[in-house]
Protein backbone atom coordinates (compact mmCIF):
# COMPACT_ATOMS: atom_id res chain seq x y z
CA UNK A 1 55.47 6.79 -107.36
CA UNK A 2 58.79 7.30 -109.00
CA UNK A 3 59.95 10.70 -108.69
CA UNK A 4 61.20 11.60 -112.20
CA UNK A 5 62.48 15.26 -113.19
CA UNK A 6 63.03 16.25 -116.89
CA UNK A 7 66.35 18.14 -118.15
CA UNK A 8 68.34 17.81 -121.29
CA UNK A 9 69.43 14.20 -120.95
CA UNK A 10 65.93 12.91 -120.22
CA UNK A 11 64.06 11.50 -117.13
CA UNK A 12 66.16 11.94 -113.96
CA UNK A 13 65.53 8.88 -112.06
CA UNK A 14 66.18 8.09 -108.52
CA UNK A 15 67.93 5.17 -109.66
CA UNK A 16 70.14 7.31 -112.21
CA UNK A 17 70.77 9.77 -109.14
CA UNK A 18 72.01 7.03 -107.14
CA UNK A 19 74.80 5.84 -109.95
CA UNK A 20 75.72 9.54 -110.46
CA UNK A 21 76.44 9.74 -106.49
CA UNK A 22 78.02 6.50 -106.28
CA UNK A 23 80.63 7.25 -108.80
CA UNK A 24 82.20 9.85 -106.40
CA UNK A 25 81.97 7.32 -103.39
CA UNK A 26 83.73 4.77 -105.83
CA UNK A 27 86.88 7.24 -106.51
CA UNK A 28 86.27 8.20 -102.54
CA UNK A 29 87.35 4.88 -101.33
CA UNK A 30 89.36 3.67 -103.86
CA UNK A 31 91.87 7.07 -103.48
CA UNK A 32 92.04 6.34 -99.52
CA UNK A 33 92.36 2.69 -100.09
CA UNK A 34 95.04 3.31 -102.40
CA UNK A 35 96.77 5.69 -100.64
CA UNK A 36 96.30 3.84 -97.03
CA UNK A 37 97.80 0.80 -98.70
CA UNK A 38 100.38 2.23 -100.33
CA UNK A 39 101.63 3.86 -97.19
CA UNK A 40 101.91 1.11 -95.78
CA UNK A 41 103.56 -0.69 -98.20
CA UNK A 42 106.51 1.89 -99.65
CA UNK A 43 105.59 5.71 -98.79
CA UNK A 44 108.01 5.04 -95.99
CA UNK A 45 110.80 4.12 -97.80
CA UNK A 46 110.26 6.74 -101.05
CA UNK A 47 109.32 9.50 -99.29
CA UNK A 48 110.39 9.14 -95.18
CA UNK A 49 113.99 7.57 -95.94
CA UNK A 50 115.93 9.21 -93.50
CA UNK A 51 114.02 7.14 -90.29
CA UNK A 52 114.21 3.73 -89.79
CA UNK A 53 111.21 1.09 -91.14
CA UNK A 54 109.08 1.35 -88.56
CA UNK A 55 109.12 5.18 -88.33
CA UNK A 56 108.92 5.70 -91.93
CA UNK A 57 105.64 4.10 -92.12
CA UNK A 58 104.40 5.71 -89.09
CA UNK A 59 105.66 9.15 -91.33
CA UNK A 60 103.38 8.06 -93.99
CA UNK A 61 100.76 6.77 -92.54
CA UNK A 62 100.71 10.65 -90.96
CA UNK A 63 99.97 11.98 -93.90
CA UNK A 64 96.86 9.43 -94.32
CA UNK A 65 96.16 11.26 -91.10
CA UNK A 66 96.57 14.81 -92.47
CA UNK A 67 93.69 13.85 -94.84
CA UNK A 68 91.24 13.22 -92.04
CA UNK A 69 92.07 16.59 -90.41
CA UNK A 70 91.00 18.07 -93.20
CA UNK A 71 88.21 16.69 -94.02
CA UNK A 72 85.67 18.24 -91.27
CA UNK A 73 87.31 21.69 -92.49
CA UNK A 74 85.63 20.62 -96.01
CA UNK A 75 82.69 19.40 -94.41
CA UNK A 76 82.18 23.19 -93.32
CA UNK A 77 83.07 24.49 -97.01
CA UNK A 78 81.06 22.60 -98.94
CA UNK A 79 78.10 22.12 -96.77
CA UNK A 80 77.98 25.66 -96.11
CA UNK A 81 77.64 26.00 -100.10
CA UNK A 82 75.77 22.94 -100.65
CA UNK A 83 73.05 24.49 -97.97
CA UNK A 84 73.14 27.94 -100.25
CA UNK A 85 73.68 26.84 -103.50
CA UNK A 86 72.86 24.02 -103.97
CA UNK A 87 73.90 19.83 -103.97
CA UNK A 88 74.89 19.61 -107.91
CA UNK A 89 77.39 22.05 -107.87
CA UNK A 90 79.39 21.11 -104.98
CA UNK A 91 79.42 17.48 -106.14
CA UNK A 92 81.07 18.95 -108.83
CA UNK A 93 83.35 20.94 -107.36
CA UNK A 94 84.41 17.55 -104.96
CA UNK A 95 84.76 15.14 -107.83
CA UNK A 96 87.20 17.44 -109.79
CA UNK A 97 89.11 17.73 -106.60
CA UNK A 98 89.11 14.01 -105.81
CA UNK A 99 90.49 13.32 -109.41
CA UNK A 100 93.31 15.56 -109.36
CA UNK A 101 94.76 15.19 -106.20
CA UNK A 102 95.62 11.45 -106.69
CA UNK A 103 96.78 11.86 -110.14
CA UNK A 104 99.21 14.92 -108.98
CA UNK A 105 100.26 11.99 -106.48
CA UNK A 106 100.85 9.57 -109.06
CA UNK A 107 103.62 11.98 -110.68
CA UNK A 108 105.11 14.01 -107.36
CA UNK A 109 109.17 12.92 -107.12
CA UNK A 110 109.88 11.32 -103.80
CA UNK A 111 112.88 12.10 -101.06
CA UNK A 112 115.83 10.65 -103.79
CA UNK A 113 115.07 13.58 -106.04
CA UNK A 114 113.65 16.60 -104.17
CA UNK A 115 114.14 15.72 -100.64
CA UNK A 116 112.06 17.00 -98.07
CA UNK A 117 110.01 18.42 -100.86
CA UNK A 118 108.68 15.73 -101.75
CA UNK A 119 107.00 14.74 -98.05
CA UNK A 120 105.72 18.17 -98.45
CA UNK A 121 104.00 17.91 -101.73
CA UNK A 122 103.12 14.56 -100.53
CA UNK A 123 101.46 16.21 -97.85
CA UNK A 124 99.90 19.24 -99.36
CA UNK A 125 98.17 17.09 -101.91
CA UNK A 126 96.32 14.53 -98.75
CA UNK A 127 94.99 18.08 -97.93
CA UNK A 128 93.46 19.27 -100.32
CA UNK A 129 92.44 15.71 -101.14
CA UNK A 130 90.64 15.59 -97.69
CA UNK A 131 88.66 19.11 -98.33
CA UNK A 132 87.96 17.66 -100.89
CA UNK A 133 86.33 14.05 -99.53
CA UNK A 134 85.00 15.99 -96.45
CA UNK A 135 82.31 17.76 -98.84
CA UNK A 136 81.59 14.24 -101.00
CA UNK A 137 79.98 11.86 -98.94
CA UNK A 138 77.49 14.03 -97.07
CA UNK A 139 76.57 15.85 -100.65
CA UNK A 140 75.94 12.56 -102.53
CA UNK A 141 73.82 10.48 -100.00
CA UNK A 142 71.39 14.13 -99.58
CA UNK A 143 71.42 13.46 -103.74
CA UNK A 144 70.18 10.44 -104.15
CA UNK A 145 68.23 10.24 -100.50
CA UNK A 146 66.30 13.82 -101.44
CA UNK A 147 65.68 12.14 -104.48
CA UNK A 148 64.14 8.53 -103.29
CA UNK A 149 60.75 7.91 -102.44
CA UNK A 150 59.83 8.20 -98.98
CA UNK A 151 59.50 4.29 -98.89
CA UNK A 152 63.09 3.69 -100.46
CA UNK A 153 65.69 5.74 -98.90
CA UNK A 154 66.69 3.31 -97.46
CA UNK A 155 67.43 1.28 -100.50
CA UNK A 156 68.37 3.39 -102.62
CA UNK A 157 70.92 5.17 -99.79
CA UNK A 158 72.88 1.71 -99.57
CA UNK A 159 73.54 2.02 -103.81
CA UNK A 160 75.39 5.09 -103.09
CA UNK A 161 77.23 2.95 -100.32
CA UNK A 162 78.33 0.01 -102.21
CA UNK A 163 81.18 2.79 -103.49
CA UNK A 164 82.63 1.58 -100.75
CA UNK A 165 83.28 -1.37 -101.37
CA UNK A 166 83.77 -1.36 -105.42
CA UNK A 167 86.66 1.51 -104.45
CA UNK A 168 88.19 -1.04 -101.88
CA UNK A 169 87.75 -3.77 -104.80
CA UNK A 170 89.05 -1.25 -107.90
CA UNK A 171 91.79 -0.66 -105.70
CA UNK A 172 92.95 -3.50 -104.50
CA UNK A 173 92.71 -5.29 -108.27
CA UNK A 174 94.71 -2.51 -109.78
CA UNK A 175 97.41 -3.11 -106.65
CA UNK A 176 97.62 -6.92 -106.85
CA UNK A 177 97.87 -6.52 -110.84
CA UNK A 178 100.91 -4.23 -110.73
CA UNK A 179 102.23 -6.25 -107.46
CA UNK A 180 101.75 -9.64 -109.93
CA UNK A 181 102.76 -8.17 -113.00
CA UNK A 182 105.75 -6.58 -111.55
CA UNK A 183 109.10 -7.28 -109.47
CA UNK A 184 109.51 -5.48 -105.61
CA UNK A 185 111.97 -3.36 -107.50
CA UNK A 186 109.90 -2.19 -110.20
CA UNK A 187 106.63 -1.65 -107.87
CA UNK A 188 108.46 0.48 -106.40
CA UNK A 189 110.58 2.61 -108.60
CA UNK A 190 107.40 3.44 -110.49
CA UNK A 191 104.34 0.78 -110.59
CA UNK A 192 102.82 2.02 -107.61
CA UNK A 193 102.12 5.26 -109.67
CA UNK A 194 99.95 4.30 -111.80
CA UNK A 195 97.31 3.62 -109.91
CA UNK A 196 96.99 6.81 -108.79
CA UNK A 197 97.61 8.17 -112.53
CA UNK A 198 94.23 6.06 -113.15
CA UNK A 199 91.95 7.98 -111.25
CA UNK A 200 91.73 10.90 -113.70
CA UNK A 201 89.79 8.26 -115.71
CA UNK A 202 87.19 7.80 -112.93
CA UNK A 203 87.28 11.73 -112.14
CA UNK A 204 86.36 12.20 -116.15
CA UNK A 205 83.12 9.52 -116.46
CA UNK A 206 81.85 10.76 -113.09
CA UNK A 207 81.81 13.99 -113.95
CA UNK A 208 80.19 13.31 -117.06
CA UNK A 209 77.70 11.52 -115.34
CA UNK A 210 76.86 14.19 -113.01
CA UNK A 211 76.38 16.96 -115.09
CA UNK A 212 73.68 14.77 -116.51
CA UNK A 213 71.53 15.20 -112.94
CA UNK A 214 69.45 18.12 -111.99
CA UNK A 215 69.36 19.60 -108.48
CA UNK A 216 67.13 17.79 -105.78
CA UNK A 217 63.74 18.69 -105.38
CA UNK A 218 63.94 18.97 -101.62
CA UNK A 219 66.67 22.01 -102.40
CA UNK A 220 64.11 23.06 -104.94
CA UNK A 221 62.03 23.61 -102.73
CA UNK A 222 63.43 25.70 -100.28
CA UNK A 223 65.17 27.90 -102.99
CA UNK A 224 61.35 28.08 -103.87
CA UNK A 225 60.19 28.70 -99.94
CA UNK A 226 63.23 31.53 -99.82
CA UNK A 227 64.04 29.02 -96.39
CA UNK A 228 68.02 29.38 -97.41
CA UNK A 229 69.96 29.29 -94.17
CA UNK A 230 72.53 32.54 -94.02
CA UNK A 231 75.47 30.59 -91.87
CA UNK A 232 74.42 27.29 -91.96
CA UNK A 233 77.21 26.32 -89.97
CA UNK A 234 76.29 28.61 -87.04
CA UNK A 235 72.38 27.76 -86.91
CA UNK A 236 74.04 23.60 -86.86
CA UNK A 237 75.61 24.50 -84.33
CA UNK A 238 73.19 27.01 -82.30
CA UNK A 239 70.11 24.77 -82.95
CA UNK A 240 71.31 21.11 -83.51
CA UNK A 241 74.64 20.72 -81.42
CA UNK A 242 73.67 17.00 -79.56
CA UNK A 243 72.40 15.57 -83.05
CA UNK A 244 76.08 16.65 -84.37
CA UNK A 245 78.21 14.74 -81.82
CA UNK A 246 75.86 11.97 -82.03
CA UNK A 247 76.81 11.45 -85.77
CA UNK A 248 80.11 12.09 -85.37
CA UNK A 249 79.88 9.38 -82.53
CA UNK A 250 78.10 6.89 -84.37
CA UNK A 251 80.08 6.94 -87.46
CA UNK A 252 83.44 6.99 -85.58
CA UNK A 253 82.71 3.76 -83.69
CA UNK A 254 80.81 1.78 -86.25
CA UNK A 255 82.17 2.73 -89.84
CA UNK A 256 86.14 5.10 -89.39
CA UNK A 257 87.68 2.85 -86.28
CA UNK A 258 86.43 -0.61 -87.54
CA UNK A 259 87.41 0.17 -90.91
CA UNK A 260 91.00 1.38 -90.58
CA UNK A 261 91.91 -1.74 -88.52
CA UNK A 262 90.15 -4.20 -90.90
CA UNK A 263 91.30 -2.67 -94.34
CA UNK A 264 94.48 -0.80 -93.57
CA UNK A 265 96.11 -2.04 -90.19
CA UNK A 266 95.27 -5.47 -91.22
CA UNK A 267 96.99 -4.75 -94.62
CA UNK A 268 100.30 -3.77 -92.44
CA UNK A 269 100.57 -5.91 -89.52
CA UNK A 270 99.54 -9.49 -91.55
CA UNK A 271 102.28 -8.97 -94.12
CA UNK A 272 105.25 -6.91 -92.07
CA UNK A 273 103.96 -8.93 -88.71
CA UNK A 274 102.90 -11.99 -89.56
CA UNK A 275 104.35 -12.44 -92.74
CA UNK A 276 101.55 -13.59 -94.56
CA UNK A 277 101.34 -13.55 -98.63
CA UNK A 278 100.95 -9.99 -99.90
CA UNK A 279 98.70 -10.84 -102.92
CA UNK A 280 96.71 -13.86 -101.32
CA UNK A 281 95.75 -11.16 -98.38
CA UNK A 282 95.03 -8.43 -101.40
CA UNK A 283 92.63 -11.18 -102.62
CA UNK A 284 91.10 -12.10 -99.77
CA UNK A 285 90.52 -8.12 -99.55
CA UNK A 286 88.79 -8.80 -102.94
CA UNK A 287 86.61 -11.90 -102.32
CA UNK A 288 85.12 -10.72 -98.87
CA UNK A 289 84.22 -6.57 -100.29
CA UNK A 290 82.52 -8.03 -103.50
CA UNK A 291 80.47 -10.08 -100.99
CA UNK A 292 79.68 -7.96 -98.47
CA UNK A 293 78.59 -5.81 -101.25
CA UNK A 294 75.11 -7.54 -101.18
CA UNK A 295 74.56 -6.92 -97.65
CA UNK A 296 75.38 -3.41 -97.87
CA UNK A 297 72.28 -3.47 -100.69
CA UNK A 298 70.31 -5.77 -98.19
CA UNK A 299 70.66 -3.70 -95.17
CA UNK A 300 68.88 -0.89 -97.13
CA UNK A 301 66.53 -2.42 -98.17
CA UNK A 302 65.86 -3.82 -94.90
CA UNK A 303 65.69 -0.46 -93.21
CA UNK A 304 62.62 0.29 -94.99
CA UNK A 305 60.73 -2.24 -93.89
CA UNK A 306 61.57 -3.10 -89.72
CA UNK A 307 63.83 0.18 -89.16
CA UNK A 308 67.26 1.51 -89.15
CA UNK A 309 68.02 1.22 -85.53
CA UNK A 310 67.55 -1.95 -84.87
CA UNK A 311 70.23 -2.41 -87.71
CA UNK A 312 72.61 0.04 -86.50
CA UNK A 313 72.05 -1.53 -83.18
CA UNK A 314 72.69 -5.27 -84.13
CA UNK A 315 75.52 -4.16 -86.46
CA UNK A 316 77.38 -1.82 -83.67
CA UNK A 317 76.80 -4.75 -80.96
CA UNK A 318 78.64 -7.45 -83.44
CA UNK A 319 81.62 -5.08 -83.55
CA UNK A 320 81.99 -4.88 -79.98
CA UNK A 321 81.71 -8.52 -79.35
CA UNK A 322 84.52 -8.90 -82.41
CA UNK A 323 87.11 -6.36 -81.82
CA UNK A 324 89.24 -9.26 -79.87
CA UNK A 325 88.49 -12.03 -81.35
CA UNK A 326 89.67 -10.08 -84.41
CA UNK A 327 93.43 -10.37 -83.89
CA UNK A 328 93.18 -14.00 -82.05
CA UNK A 329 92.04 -15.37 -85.51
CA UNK A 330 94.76 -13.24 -87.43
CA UNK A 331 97.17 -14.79 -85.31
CA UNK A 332 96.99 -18.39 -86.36
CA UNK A 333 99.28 -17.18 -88.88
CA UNK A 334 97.23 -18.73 -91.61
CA UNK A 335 95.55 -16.90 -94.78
CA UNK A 336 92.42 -18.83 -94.53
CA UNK A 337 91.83 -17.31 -90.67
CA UNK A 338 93.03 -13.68 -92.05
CA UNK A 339 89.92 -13.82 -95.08
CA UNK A 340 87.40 -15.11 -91.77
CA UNK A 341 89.01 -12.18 -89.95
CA UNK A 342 88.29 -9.55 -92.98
CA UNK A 343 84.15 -11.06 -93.37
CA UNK A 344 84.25 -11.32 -88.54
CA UNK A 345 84.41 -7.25 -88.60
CA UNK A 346 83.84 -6.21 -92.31
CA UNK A 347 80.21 -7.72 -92.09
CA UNK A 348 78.72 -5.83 -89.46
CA UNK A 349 80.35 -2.19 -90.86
CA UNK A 350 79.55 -2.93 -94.06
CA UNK A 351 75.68 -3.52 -92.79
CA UNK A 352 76.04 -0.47 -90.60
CA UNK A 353 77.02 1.60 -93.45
CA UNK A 354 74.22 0.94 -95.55
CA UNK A 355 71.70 2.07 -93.21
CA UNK A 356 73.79 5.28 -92.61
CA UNK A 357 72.40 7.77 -95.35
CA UNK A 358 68.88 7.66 -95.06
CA UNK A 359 69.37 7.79 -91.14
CA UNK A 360 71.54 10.78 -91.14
CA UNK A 361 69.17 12.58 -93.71
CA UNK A 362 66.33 11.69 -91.50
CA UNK A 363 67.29 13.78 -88.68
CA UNK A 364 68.53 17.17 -90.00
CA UNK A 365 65.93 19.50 -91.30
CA UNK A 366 66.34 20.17 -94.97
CA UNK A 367 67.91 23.19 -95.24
CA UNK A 368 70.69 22.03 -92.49
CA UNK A 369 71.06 18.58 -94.31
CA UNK A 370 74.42 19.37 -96.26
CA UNK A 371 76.13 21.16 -93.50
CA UNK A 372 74.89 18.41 -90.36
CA UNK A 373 75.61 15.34 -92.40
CA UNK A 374 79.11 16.72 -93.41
CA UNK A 375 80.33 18.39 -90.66
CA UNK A 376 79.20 15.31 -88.07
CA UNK A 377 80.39 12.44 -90.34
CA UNK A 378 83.77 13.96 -91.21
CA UNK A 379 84.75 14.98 -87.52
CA UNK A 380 84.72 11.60 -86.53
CA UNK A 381 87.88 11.12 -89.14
CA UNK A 382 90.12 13.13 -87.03
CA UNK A 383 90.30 10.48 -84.75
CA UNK A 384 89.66 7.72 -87.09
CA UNK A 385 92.53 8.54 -89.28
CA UNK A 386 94.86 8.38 -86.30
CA UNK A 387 94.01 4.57 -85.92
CA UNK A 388 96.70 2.94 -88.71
CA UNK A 389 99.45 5.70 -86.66
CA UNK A 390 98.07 4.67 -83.58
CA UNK A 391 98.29 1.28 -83.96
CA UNK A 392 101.66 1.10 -85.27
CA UNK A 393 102.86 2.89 -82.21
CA UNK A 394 101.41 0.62 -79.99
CA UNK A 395 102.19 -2.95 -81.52
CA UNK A 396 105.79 -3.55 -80.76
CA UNK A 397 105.24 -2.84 -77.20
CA UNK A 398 102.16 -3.67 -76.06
CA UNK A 399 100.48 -6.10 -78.78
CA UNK A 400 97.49 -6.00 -80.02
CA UNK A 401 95.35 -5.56 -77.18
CA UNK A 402 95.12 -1.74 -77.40
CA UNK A 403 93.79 -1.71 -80.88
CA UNK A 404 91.39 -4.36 -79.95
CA UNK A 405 90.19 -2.07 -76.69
CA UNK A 406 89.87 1.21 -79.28
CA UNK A 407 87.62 -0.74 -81.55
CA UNK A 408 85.04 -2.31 -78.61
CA UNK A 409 85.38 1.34 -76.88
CA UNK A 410 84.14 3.43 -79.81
CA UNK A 411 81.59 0.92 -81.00
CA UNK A 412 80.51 1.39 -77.24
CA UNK A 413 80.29 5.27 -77.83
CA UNK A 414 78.61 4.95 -81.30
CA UNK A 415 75.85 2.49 -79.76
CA UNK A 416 75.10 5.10 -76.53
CA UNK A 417 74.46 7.62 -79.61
CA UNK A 418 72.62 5.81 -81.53
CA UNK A 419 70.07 5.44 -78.63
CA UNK A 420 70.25 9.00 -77.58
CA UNK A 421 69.92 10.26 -81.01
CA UNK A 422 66.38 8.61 -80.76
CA UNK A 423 64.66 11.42 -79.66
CA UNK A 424 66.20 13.87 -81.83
CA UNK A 425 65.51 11.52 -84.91
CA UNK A 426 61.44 11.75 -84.00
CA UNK A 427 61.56 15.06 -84.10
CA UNK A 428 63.46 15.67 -87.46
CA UNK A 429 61.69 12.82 -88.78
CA UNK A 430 58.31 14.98 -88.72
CA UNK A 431 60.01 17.63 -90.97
CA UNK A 432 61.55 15.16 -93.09
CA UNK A 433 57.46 13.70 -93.91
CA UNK A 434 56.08 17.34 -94.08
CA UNK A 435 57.85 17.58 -97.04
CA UNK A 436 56.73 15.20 -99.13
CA UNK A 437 58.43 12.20 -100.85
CA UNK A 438 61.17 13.32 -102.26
């Protein structure tokens, strides 16, 4: 049965819980999107003129980097308070965040005007940016999964997912608009501004639907059970350590390195590389997300009837077998091969990634959820930011071939976890069904 908890607005709804948590993941993805692509595209040049091309966007896409270091630092802060306090009001807290960093982006001066300054600001503002994002993703899938049937977690995990790839979509519309609408000049004297300026829109209706949701019953209920952990970071740590690296693990090599060499790398090395048309590529980008949107929904679903490790499994195993493959299509130099390329390595993360929440949740105990989730998940971005930087540094000397051996090496790493993380999830599992449905 439908778990349904009154308040002000009416009936609180699993469903409803879902859309309030997958706003945040929308303005998640679309703000790192945006910002990945745009450092690729003309951070270099506004904000890193004094190094040559190819250094300049390695400058830029640094500070994509300095976003992921923070991040697990935010994981700690707002899983800490998310463990004591409470989900709601750290979703809160993150959304607000998420909003006004990227609109403070949207009106920072660049190098021409402040100088060094500006690469500062720049800088400052992927910070707190990533504290922010380090807190968000682990807080809304523990909303909506403490809030689905035991049944549907699953299912109605992946709805929080599909942010994903609606951000990558929002973003990359709003880009190929002003790219269309616009000359090179004017893109980038001030059109790539606004769509950062637009994400104060998102930042106001998510909110708004937010404060609309009550806190989950599963917090509820240890409030209730006076079961509040102290440090939550220390009893992660003291009691759970292997489950920890094991998420970090599997979400490095099957969701961060895949994705930052299908959706930002490619982004980079088929138009400064290969030379391929900007806004065909940006639809392509388009096309492929809004279908792989389904089987983010499907995968869900799925893992509520045969499983979620035979999912992660299959998924993890296809991005092994594609990480070379990957660049030998790009490089028939045709736009046709790059969209095949996108769907060869976006289809198995994008199935990956809807199994994640449900799977995670499943093997912390309750009161550890915020803090576990966050702090595992958000680690693995250290490294995973690196991969646009790294990659750049490699290409003009040793090809491809390195990016391609990253990709199969940490999808092997994330598919040894996901089998030793077996026995840990058995025994988390039990907690998880003592509770209830939530």
């Amino acid at each position: 049965m439908v778990n349904r908890v009154q308040n002000s607005g009416g009936a609180v709804t699993p469903a409803r819980v879902a859309i309030a948590s997958m706003v945040g993941t929308v303005m998640e993805w679309y703000d790192f999107f945006l910002y990945a692509f745009t450092a690729a595209l003309v951070f270099g040049h506004l904000f890193f003129p004094k190094y040559s091309s190819v250094a300049g966007t390695m400058a830029a896409f640094g500070t994509l980097a300095v976003g992921f270091v923070a991040r697990p630092l935010g994981g700690v802060i707002f899983g800490h308070f998310g463990d004591r306090i409470g989900r709601k009001t750290m979703l809160i807290t993150t959304l607000t965040m998420m909003g006004g960093a990227p609109f403070a982006i949207g009106l920072l001066p660049t190098y021409e005007t402040i100088g060094m300054w500006a690469a500062i600001l720049l800088t400052i503002c992927r910070f707190l940016q990533g504290i922010a994002l380090g807190g968000e993703w682990g807080g809304a899938v523990l909303m909506t999964v403490e809030y689905a049937p035991a049944n549907q977690r699953g299912f109605f995990g992946s709805v929080v997912q599909i942010g994903a790839t609606l951000g990558l979509v929002l973003a990359t519309v709003v880009l190929f608009g002003m790219s269309y609408l616009l000359s090179k000049e004017d893109f980038i004297s001030w059109g790539w501004r606004v769509p950062f300026l637009l994400s104060i829109i998102m930042m106001i209706a998510g909110l708004y639907i937010r404060l609309r949701v009550t806190e989950t019953p599963a917090f509820q209920r240890i409030l209730a059970a006076g079961k509040i952990a102290k440090f939550p970071i220390l009893e992660v740590l003291r009691d759970h350590p292997k489950i920890v690296i094991y998420v970090a693990a599997i979400y490095l090599g099957a969701i961060t390195v895949p994705f930052y060499t299908v959706w930002v790398f490619l982004t980079y090395y088929a138009t400064a590389v290969l030379k391929l048309d900007r806004s065909m590529l940006l639809l392509g980008v388009v096309v492929v997300n809004l279908l792989l949107t389904f089987a983010i929904l499907f995968t869900g679903w799925l893992s509520d009837r045969i499983g979620r490790k035979a999912i992660l499994v299959v998924g993890t195993l296809f991005i092994a077998a594609v990480a070379f493959p990957f660049f030998t299509i790009l490089d028939y130099r045709e736009i046709g091969w790059a969209w095949c390329a996108m769907l060869l390595m976006g289809a198995p993360l994008w199935a990956v990634w809807g199994v994640l929440p449900a799977y995670f949740t499943e093997v912390f105990p309750e009161h550890l959820r915020y803090t576990g989730i966050s702090l595992g998940s958000q680690a693995a971005t250290i490294i995973g930011g690196l991969v646009p930087l790294f990659a750049t540094a490699v290409l003009s000397q040793y090809g491809t071939w390195p990016i391609s051996a990253l990709v199969f090496v940490s999808a092997g790493l994330a598919l040894g976890a996901i089998f030793a993380l077996r026995s840990c999830e058995l025994k988390a599992s039990a907690s998880l069904g003592n509770a209830g449905a939530v």
